[in-house]
Structure formats: C-alpha cells, structure tokens
N, C-alpha and C. Protein backbone atom coordinates (compact mmCIF):
# COMPACT_ATOMS: atom_id res chain seq x y z
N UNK A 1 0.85 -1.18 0.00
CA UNK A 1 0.00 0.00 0.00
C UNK A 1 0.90 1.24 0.00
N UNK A 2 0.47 2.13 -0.87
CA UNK A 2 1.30 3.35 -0.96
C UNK A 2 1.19 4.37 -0.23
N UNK A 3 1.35 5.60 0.23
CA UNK A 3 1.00 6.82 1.41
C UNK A 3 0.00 7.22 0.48
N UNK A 4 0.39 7.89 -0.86
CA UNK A 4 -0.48 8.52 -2.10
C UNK A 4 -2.00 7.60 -2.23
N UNK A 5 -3.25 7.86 -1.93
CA UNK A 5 -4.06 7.54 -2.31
C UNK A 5 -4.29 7.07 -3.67
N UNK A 6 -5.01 6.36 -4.02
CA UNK A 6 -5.03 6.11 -5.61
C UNK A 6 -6.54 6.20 -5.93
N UNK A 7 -6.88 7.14 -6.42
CA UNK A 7 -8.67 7.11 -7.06
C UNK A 7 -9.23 7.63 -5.87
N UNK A 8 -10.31 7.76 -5.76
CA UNK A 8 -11.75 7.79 -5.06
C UNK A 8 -11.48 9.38 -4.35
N UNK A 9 -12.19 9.54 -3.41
CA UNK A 9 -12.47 10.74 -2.44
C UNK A 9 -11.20 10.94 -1.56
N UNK A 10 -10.89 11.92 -1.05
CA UNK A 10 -9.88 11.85 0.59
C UNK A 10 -10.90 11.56 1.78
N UNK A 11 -10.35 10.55 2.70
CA UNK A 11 -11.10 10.75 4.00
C UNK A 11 -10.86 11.80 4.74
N UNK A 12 -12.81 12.41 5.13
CA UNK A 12 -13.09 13.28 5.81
C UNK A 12 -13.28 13.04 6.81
N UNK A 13 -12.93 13.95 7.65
CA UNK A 13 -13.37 13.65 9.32
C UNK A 13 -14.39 13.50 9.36
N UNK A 14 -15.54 13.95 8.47
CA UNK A 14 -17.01 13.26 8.88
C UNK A 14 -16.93 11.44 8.38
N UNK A 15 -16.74 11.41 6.82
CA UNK A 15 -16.35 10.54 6.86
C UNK A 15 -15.60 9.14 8.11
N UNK A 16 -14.85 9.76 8.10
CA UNK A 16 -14.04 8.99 9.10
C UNK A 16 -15.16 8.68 11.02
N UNK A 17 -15.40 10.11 11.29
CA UNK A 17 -16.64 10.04 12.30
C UNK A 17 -17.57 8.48 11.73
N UNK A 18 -18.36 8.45 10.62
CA UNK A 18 -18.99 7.62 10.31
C UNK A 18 -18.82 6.50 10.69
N UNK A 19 -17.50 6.16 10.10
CA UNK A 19 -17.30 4.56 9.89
C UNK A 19 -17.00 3.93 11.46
N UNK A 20 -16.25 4.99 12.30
CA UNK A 20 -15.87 4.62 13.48
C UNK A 20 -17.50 4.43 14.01
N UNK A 21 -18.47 5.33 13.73
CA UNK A 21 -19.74 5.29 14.77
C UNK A 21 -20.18 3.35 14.15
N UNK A 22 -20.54 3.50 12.84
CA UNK A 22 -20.83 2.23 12.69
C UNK A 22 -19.88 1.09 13.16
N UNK A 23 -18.85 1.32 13.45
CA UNK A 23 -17.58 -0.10 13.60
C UNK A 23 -18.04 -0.14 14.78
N UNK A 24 -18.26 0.53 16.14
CA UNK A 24 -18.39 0.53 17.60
C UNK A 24 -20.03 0.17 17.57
N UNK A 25 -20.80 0.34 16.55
CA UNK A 25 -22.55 -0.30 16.56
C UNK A 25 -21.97 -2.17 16.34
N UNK A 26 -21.54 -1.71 15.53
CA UNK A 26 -21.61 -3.51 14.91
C UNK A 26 -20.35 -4.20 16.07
N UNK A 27 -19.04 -3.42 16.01
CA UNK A 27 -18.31 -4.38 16.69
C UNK A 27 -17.05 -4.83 15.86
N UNK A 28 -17.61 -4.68 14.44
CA UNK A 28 -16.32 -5.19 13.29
C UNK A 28 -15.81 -3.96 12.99
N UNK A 29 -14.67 -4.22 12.89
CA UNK A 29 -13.62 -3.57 11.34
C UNK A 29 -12.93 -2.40 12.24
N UNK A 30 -12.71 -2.77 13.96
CA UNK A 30 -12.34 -1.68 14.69
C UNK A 30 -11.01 -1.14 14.41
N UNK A 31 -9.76 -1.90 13.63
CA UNK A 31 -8.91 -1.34 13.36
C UNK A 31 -9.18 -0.30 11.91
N UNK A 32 -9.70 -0.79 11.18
CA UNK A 32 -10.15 -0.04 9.88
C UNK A 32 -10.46 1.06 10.34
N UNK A 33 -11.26 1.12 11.33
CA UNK A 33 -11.72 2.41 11.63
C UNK A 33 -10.94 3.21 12.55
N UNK A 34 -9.80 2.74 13.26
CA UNK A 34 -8.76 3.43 13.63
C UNK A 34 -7.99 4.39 12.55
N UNK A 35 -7.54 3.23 11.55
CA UNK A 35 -6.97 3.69 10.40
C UNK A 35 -8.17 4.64 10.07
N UNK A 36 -8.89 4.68 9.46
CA UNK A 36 -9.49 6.34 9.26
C UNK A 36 -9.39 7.05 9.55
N UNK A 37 -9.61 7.53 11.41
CA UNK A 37 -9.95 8.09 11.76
C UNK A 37 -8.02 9.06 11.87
N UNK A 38 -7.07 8.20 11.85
CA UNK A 38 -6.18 8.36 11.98
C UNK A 38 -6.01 9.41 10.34
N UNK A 39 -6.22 8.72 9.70
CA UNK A 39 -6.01 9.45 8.24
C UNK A 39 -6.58 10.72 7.83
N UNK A 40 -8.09 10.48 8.29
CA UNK A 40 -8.54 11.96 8.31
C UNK A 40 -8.03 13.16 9.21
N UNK A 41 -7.35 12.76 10.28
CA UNK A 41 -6.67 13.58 11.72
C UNK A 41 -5.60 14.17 10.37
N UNK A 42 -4.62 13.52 10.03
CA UNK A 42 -3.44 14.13 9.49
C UNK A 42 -3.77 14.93 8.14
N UNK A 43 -4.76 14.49 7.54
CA UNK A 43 -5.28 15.65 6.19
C UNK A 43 -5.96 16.71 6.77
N UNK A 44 -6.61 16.68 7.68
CA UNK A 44 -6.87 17.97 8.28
C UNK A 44 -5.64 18.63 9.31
N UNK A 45 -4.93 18.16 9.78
CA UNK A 45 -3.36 18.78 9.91
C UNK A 45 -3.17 19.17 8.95
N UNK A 46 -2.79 18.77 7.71
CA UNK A 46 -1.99 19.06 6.65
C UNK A 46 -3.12 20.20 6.32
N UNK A 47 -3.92 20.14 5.67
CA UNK A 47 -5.03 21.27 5.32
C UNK A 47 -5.00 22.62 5.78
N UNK A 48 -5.33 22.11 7.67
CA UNK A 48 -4.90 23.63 8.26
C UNK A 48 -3.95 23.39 9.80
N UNK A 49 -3.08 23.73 8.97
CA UNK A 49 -2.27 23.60 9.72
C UNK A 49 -2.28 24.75 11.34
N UNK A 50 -1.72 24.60 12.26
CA UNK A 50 -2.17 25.23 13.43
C UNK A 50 -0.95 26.24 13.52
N UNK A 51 -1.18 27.04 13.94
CA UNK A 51 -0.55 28.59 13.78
C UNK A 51 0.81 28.09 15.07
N UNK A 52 1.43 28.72 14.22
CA UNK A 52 2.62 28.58 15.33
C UNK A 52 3.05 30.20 15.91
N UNK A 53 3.22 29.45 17.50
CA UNK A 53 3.81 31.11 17.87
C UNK A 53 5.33 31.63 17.38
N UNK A 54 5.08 33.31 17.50
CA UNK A 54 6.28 33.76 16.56
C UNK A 54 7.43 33.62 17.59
N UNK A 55 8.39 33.30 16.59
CA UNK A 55 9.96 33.36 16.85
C UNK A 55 10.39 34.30 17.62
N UNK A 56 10.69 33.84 18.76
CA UNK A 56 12.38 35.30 19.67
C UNK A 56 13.18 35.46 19.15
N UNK A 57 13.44 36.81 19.10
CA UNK A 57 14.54 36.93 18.20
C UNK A 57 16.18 36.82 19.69
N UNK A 58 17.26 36.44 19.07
CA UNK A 58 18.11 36.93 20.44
C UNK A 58 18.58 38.28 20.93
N UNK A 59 18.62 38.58 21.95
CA UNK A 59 19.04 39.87 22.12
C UNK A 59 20.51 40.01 22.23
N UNK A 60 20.71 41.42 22.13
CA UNK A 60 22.31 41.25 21.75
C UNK A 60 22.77 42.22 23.31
C-alpha cells in the first residue's frame, strides 16, 4: 500500500466520524476504523495547519 491515495475521495473527518460510529454499533472492522480516523486527523493537519507562535529573536 502506498502513502499517495489512488482514485476515489480523501477521508473526511465526517467521513471517518462515520465509519468509526458504525464499527463501535456492529463491533467489526475496529482497526479499519482506527486507520481512518487516523487518516482523516493528518489531512486535516496538513489542510490547516495550526498557527505557530512567533519566533524570539536573540538579544544582543
């Protein structure tokens, strides 16, 4: 399996919400739905990324 998706949609955190709500109804596919939920976490990192505080400069 490659990092690069191949075809279809990106998983969305709703997406991803979904499959985890159904995996914890039924009981199956609880790692699958780790892996989602995991995948959608880091595309929405990557997307928006969180502001970083500004740099000190040194004093002289």
């Amino acid at each position: 399996m490659t990092k690069k998706q191949q075809g279809g949609s990106p998983m969305t955190k709703s997406d991803a919400a979904r499959i985890q709500s159904q995996s914890d109804r039924t009981g199956h596919n609880q790692d699958f739905a780790r892996r989602a939920q995991s995948t959608a976490d880091r595309r929405a990192q990557a997307e928006h990324p969180a502001p970083q505080p500004p740099k000190k400069h040194a004093q002289r």
